[in-house]
C-alpha atoms as a PDB file:
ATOM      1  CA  UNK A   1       0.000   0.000   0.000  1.00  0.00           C
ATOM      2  CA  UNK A   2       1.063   3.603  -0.744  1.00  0.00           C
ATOM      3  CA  UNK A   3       2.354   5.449   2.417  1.00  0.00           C
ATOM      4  CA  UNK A   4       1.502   9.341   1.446  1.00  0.00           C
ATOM      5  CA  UNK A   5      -0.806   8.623   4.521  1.00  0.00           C
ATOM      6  CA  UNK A   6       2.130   8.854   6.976  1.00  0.00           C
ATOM      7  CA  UNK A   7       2.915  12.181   6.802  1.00  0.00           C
ATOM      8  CA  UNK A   8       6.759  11.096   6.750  1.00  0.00           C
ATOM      9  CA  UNK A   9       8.262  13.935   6.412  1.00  0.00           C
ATOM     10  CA  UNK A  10       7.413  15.246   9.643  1.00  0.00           C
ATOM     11  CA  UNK A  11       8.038  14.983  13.121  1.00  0.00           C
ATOM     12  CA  UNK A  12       4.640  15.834  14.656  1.00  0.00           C
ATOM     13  CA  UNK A  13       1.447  14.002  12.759  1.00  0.00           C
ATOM     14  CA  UNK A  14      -2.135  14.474  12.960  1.00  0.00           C
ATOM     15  CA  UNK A  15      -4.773  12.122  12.371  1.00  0.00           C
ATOM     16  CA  UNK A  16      -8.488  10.974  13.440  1.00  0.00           C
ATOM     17  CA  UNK A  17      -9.804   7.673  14.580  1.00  0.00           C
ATOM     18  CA  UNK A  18      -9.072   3.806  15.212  1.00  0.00           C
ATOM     19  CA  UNK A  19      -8.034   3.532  11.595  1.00  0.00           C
ATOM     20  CA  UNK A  20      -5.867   6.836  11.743  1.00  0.00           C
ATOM     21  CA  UNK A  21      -4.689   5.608  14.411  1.00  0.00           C
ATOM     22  CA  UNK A  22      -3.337   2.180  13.079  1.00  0.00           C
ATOM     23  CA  UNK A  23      -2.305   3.903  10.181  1.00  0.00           C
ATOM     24  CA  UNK A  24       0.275   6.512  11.448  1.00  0.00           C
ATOM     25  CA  UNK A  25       1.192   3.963  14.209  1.00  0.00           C
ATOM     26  CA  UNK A  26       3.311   2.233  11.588  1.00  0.00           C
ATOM     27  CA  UNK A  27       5.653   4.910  11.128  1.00  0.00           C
ATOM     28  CA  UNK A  28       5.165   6.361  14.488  1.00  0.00           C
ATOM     29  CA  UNK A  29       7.108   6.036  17.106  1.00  0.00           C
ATOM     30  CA  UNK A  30       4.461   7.042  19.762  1.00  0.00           C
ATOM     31  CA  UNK A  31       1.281   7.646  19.808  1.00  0.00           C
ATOM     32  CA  UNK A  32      -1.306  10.174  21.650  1.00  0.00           C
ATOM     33  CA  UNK A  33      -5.140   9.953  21.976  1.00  0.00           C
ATOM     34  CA  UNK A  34      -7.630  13.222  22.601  1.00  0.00           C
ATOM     35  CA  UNK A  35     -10.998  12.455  23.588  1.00  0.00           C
ATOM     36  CA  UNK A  36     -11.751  15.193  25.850  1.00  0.00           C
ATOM     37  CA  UNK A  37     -15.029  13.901  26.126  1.00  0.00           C
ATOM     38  CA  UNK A  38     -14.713  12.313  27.617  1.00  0.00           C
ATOM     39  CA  UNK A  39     -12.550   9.440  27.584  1.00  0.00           C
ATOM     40  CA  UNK A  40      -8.986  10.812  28.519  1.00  0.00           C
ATOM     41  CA  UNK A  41     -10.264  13.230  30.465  1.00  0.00           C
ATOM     42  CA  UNK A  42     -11.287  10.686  32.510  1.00  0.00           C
ATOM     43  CA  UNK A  43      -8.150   9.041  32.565  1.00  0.00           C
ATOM     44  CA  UNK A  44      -6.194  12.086  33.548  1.00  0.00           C
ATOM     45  CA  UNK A  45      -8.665  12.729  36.699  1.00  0.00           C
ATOM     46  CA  UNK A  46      -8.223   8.974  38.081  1.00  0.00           C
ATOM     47  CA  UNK A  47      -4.715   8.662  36.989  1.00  0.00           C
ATOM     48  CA  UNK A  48      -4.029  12.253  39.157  1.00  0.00           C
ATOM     49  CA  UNK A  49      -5.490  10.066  42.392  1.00  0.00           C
ATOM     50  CA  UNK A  50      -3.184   7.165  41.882  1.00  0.00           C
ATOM     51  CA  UNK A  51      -5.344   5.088  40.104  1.00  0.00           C
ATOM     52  CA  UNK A  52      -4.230   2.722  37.259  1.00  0.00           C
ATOM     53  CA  UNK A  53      -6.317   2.775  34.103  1.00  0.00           C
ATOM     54  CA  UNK A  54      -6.925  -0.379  31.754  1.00  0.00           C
ATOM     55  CA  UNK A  55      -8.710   0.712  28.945  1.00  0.00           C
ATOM     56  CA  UNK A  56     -10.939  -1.710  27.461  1.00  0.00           C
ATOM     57  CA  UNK A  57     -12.485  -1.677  23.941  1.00  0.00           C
ATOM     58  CA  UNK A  58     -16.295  -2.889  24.554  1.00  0.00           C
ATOM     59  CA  UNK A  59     -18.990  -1.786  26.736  1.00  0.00           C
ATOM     60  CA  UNK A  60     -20.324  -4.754  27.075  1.00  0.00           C
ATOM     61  CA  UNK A  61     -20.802  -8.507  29.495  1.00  0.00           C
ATOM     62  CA  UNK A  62     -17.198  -9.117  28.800  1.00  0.00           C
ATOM     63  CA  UNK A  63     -15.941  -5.989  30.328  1.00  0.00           C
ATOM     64  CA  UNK A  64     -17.224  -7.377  33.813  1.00  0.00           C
ATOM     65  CA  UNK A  65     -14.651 -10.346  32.422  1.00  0.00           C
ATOM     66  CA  UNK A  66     -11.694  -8.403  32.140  1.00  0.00           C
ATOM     67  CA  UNK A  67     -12.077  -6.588  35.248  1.00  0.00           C
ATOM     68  CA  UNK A  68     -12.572  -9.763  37.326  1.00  0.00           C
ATOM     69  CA  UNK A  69      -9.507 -11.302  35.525  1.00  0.00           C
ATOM     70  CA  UNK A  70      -7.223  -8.024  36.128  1.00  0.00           C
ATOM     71  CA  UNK A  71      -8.616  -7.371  39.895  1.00  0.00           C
ATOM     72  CA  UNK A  72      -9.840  -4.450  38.957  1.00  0.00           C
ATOM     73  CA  UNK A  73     -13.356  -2.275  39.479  1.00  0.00           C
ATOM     74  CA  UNK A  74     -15.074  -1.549  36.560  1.00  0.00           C
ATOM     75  CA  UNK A  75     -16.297   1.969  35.201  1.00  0.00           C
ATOM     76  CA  UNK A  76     -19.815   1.745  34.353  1.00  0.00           C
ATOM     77  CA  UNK A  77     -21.895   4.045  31.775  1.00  0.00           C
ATOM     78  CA  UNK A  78     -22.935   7.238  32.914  1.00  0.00           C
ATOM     79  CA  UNK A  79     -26.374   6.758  34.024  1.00  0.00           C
ATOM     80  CA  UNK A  80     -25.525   3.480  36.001  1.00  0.00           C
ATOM     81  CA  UNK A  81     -23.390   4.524  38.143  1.00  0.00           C
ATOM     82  CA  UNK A  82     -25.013   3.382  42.289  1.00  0.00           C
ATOM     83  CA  UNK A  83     -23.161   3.902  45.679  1.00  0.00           C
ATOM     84  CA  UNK A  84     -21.643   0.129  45.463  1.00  0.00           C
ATOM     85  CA  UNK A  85     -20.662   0.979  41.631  1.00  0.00           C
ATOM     86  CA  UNK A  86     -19.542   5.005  41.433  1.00  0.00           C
ATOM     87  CA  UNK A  87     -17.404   4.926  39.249  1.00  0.00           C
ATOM     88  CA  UNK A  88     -18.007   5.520  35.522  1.00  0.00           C
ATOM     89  CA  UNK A  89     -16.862   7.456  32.285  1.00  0.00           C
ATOM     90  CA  UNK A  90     -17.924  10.895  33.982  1.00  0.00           C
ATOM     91  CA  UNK A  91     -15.043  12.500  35.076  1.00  0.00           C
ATOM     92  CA  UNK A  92     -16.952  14.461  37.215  1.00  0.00           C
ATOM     93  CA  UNK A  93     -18.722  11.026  39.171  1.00  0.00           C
ATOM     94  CA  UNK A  94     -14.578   9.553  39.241  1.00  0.00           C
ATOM     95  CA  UNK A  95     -13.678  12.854  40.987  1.00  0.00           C
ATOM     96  CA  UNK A  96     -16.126  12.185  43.852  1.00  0.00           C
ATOM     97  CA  UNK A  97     -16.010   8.427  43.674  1.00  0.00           C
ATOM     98  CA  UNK A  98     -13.944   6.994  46.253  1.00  0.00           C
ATOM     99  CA  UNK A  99     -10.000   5.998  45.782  1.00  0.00           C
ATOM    100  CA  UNK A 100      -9.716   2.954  43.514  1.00  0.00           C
ATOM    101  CA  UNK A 101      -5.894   1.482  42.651  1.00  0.00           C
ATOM    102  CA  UNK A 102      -7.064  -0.398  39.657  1.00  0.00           C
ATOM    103  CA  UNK A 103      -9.818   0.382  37.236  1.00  0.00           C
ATOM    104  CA  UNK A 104     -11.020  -0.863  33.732  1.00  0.00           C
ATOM    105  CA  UNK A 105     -12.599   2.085  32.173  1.00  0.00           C
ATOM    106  CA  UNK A 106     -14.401   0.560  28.642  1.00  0.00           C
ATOM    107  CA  UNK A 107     -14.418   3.359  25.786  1.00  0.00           C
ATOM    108  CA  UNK A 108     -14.789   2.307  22.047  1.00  0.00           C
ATOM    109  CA  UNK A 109     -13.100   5.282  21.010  1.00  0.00           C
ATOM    110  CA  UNK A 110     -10.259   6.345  22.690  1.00  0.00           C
ATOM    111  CA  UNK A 111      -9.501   2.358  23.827  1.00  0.00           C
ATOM    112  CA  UNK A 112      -9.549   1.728  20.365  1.00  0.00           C
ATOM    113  CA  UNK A 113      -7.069   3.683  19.459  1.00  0.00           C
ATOM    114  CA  UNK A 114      -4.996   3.197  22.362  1.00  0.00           C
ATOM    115  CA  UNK A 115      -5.176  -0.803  21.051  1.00  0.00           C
ATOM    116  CA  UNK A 116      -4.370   0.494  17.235  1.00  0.00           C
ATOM    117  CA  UNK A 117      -0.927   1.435  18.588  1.00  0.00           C
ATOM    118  CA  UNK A 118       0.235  -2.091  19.146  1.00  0.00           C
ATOM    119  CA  UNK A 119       3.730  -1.722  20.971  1.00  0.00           C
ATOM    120  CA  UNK A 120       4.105   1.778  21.002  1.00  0.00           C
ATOM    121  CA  UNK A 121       4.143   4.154  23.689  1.00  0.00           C
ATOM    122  CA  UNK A 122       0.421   5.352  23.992  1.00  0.00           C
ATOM    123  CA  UNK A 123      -0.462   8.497  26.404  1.00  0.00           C
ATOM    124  CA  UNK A 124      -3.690   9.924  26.895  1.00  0.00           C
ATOM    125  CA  UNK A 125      -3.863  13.677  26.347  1.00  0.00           C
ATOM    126  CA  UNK A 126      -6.328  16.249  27.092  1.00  0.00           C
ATOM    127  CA  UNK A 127      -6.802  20.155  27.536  1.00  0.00           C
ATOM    128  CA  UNK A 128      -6.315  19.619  31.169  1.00  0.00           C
ATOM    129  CA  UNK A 129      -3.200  18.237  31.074  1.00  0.00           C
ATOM    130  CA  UNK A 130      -1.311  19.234  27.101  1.00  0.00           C
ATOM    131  CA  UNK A 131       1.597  21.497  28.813  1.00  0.00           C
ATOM    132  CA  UNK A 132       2.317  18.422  30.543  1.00  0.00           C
ATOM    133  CA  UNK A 133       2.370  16.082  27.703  1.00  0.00           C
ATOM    134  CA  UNK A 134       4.175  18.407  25.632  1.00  0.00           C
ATOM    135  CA  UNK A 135       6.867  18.539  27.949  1.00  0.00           C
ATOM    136  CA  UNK A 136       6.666  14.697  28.945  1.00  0.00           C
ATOM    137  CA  UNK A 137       6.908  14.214  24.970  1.00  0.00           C
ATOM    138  CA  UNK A 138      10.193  16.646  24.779  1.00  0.00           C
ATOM    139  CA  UNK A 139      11.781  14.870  27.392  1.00  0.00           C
ATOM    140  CA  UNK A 140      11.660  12.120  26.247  1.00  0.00           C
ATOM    141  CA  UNK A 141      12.854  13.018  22.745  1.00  0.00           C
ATOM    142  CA  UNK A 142      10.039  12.453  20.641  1.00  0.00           C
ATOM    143  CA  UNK A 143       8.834  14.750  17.454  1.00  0.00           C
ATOM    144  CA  UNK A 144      11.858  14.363  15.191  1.00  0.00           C
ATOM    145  CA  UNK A 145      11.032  12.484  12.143  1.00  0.00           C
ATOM    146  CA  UNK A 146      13.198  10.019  13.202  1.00  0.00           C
ATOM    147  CA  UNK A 147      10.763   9.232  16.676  1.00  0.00           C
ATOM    148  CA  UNK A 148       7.504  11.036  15.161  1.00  0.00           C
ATOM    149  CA  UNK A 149       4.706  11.390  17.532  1.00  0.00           C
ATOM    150  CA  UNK A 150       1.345  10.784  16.281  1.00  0.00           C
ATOM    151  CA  UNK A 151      -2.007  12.887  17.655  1.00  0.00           C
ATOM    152  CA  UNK A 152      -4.578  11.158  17.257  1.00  0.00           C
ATOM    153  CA  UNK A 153      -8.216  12.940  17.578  1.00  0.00           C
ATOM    154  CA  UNK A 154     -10.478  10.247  18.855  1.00  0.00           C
ATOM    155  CA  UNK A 155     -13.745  11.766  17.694  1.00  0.00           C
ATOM    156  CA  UNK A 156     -16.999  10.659  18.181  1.00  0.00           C
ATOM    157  CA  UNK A 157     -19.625   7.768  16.237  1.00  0.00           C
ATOM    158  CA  UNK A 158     -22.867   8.450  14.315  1.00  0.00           C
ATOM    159  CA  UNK A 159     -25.692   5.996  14.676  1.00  0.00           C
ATOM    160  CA  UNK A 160     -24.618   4.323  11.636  1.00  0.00           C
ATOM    161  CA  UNK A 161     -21.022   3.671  13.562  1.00  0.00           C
ATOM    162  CA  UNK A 162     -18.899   5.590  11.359  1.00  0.00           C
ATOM    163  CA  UNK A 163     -16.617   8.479  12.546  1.00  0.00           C
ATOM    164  CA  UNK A 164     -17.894  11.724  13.575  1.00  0.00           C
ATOM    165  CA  UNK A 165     -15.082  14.671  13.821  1.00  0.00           C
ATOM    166  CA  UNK A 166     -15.312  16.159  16.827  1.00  0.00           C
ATOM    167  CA  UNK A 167     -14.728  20.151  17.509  1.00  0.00           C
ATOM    168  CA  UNK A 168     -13.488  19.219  21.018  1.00  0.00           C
ATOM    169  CA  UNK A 169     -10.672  16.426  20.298  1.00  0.00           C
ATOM    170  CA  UNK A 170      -9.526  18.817  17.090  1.00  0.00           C
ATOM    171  CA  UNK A 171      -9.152  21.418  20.111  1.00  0.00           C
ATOM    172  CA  UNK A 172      -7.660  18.843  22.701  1.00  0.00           C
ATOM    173  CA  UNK A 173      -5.344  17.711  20.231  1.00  0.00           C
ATOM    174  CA  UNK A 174      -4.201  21.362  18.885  1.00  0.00           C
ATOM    175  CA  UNK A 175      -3.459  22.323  22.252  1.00  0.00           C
ATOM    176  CA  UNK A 176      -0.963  19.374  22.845  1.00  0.00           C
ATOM    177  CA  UNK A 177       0.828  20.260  19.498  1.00  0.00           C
ATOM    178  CA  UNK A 178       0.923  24.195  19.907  1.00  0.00           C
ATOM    179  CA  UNK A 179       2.330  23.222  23.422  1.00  0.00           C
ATOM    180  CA  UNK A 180       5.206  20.966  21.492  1.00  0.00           C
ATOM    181  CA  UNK A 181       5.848  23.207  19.115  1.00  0.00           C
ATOM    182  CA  UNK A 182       6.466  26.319  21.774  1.00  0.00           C
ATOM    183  CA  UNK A 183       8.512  23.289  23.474  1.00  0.00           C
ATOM    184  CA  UNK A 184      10.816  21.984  20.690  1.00  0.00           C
ATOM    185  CA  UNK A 185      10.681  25.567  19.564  1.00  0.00           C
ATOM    186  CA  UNK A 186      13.146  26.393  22.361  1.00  0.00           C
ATOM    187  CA  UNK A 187      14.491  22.861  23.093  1.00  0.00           C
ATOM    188  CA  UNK A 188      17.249  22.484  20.005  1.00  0.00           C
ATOM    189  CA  UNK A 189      18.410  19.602  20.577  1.00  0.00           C
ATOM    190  CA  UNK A 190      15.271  17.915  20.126  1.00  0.00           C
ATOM    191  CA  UNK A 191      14.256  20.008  16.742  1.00  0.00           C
ATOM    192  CA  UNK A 192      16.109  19.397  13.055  1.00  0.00           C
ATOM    193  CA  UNK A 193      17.847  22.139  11.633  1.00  0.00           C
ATOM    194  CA  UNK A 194      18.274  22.961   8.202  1.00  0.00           C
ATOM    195  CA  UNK A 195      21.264  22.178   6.105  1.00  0.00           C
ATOM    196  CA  UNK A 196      21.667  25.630   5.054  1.00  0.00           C
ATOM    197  CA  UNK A 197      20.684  27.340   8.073  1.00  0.00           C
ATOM    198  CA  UNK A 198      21.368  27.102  12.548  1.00  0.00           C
ATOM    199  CA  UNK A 199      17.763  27.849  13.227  1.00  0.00           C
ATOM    200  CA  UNK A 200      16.450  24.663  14.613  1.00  0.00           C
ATOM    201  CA  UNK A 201      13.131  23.809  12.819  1.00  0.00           C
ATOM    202  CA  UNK A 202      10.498  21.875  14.044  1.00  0.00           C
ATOM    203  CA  UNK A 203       8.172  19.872  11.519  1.00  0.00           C
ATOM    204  CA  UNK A 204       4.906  19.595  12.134  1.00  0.00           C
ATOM    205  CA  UNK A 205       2.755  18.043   9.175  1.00  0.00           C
ATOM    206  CA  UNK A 206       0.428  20.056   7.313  1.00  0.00           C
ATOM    207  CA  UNK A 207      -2.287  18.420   9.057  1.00  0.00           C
ATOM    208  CA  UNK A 208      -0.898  18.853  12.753  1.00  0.00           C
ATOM    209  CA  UNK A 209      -0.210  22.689  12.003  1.00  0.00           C
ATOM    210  CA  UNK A 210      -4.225  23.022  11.455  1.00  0.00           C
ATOM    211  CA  UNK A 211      -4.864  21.852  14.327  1.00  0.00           C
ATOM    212  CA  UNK A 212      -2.838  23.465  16.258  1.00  0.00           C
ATOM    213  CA  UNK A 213      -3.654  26.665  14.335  1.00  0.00           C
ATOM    214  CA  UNK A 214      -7.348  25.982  15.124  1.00  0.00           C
ATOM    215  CA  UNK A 215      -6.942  25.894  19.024  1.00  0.00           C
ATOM    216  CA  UNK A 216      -4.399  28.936  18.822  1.00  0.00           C
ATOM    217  CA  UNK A 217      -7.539  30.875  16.831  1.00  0.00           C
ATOM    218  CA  UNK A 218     -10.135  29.893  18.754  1.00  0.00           C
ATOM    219  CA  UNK A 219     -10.736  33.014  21.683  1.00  0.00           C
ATOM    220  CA  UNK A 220     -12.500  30.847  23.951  1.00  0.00           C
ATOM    221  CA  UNK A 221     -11.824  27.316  23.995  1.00  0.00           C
ATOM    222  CA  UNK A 222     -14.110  26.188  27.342  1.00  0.00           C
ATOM    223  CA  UNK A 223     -16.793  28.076  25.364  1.00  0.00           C
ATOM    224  CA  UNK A 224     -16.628  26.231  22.182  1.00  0.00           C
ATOM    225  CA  UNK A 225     -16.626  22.961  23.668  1.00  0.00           C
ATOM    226  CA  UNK A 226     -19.630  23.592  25.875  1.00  0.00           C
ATOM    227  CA  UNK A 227     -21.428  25.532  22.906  1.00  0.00           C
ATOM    228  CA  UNK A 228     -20.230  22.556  20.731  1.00  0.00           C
ATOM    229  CA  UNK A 229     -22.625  19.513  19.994  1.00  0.00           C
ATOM    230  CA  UNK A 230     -21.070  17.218  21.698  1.00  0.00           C
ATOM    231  CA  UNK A 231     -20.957  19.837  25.167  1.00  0.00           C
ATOM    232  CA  UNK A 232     -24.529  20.341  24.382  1.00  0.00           C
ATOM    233  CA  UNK A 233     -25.542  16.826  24.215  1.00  0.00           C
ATOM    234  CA  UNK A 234     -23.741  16.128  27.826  1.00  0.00           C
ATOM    235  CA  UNK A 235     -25.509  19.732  29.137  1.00  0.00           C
ATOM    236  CA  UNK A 236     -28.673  18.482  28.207  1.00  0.00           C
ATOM    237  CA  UNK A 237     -28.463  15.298  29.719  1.00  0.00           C
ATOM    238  CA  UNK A 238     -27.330  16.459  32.845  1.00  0.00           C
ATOM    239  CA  UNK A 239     -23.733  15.837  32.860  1.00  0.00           C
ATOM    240  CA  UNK A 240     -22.643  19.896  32.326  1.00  0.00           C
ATOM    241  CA  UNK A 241     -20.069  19.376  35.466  1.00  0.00           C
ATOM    242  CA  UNK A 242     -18.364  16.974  32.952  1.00  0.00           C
ATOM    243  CA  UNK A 243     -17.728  19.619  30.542  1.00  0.00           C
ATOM    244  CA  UNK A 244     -16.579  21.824  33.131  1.00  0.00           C
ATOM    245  CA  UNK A 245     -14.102  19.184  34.164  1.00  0.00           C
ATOM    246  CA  UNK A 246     -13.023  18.766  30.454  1.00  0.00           C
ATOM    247  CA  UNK A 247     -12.559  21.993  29.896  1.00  0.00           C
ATOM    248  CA  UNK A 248     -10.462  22.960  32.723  1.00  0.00           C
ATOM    249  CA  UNK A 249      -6.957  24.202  30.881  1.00  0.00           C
ATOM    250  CA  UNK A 250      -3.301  22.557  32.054  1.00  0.00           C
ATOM    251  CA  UNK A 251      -4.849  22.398  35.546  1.00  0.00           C
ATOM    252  CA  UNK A 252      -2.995  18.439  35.529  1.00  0.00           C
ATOM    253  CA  UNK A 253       0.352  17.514  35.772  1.00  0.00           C
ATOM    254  CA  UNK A 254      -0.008  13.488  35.234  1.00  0.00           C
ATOM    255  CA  UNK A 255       1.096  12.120  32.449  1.00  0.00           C
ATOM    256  CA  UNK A 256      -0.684   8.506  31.804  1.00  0.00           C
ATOM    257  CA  UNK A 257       1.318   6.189  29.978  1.00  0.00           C
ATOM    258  CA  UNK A 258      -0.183   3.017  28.981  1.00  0.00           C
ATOM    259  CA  UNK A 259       2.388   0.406  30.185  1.00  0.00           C
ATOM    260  CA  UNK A 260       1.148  -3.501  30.819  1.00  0.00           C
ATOM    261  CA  UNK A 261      -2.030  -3.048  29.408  1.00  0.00           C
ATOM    262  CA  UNK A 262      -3.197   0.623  32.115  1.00  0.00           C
ATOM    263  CA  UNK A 263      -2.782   3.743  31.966  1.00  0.00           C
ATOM    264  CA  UNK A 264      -0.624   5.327  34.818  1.00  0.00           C
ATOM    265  CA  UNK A 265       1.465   8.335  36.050  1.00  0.00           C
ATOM    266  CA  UNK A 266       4.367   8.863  34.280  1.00  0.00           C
ATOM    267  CA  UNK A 267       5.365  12.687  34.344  1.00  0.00           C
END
C-alpha cells in the first residue's frame, strides 16, 4: 500500500480515529489519543489520584470479564453509576467516587485507538493536562522524524457507527501540538535544523499545524466545547459538570502512559 498517509516527512502528525490511528502507528514512534469527552479526560482525573487505568475496547458482558480477571473495578456508563458501583466514564462522578488502585474504564473510542498502537508508547492527552504532555513528549525526545509522535483525535460515532469529527478532540489535540511546538521551539536539541541554516526547525505536518492553528484561533476554547454539539448533548443530559471538568486548561500535571495493558502516572 502507498504510504503518502504517513505524513513522513514530519516529526509531529495528525490524524483521526481507530483507523488513523493504526495507520500513522506504523511509522510512528508514539502515539497520543484526545478524547476530551470524555474518555482521557477521565483518565487524567483517576490517573491524578493514583489510580491505574486499563482501557478496554467494549462496553459490554465481557468488560465485567476483564475486570474480574485483572482485579480491577469496573467503570460503568454514565447513568448506572449506584453507591456500590460510582465509578463511571464521567469525570466528574470519578472525581467524587472513592480511591480505587485499579480500574477498567471501557471506551470504544479512545480504547480503540490506544489498542491500534500495538507496541508503542500510547499516552492519553487532554486540555487539562497538554503542557504536561508536551513537555513529557520533549523529554523524552520524541517529534523528530526520526521518533515522530502521532495525535490522534479520537472523535466521536454516528448511529450508523462511522466516525464523527469532533470540535473538542480537534481542540484537545491542537493544544498538545501548539504546546510541542512552543517546546521543541526552544528545546534544540530535540528540533532538526536545516542544512543551510542554525535555526532549529520543528516539523509539524500540514495536518498537525491546522490543528494546532485551530486551538491557537479559537478566543474561547471552554466556550466552544460547551457551545459545541457534543458539550450540548452532555448539558442536556445532565452531565454539564463533565464539561466543566473537560474543559479545565493545564490544571494536571499526570502524564498517563499506557504500560502492561493501564494507563498510569508517568510525568
Amino acid at each position: 500500500m502507498d504510504d503518502w498517509y504517513l505524513q513522513s516527512a514530519h516529526g509531529v502528525r495528525f490524524e483521526w480515529g481507530p483507523t488513523g490511528a493504526a495507520r500513522l502507528a506504523a511509522d510512528a514512534a508514539c502515539v497520543v489519543v484526545v478524547d476530551v469527552l470524555s474518555f482521557t479526560t477521565s483518565v487524567t482525573v483517576a490517573v491524578e489520584a493514583g489510580t491505574r487505568v486499563f482501557p478496554y475496547r467494549w462496553r459490554d458482558g465481557t468488560a465485567a470479564t476483564f475486570a474480574k480477571d485483572v482485579g480491577a473495578d469496573l467503570a460503568v456508563g454514565r447513568r448506572m453509576a449506584t453507591a456500590s458501583s460510582p465509578w463511571s466514564l464521567s469525570p466528574a462522578a470519578l472525581r467524587r467516587a472513592p480511591y480505587t488502585p485499579r480500574l477498567v474504564l471501557p471506551s470504544p473510542n479512545g480504547s480503540s485507538i490506544a489498542a491500534s498502537a500495538g507496541e508503542l508508547p500510547v499516552i492519553a492527552g487532554a486540555l487539562r493536562n497538554a503542557t504536561a504532555v508536551s513537555q513529557w513528549l520533549v523529554r523524552e525526545g520524541y517529534g523528530t522524524t526520526e521518533r515522530p509522535i502521532a495525535v490522534i483525535a479520537s472523535g466521536e460515532r454516528w448511529p450508523d457507527g462511522s466516525l464523527r469529527p469532533a470540535m473538542e478532540d480537534l481542540l484537545g489535540a491542537g493544544a498538545i501540538i501548539a504546546a510541542l511546538q512552543k517546546q521543541l521551539g526552544t528545546a534544540h536539541v530535540h528540533v532538526h535544523a536545516r542544512a543551510d541554516s542554525p535555526v532549529p526547525v520543528l516539523s509539524l505536518s500540514p495536518e498537525a499545524s491546522l490543528a494546532a492553528a485551530a486551538f491557537r484561533t479559537t478566543p474561547d476554547v471552554a466556550a466552544a466545547v460547551t457551545a459545541g454539539v457534543s458539550g450540548r448533548e452532555l448539558i442536556d443530559g445532565g452531565f454539564a459538570d463533565d464539561v466543566a471538568v473537560a474543559t479545565e486548561r493545564d490544571v494536571c500535571t499526570a502524564v498517563p502512559v499506557l504500560v502492561d495493558g493501564a494507563f498510569s502516572d508517568r510525568g
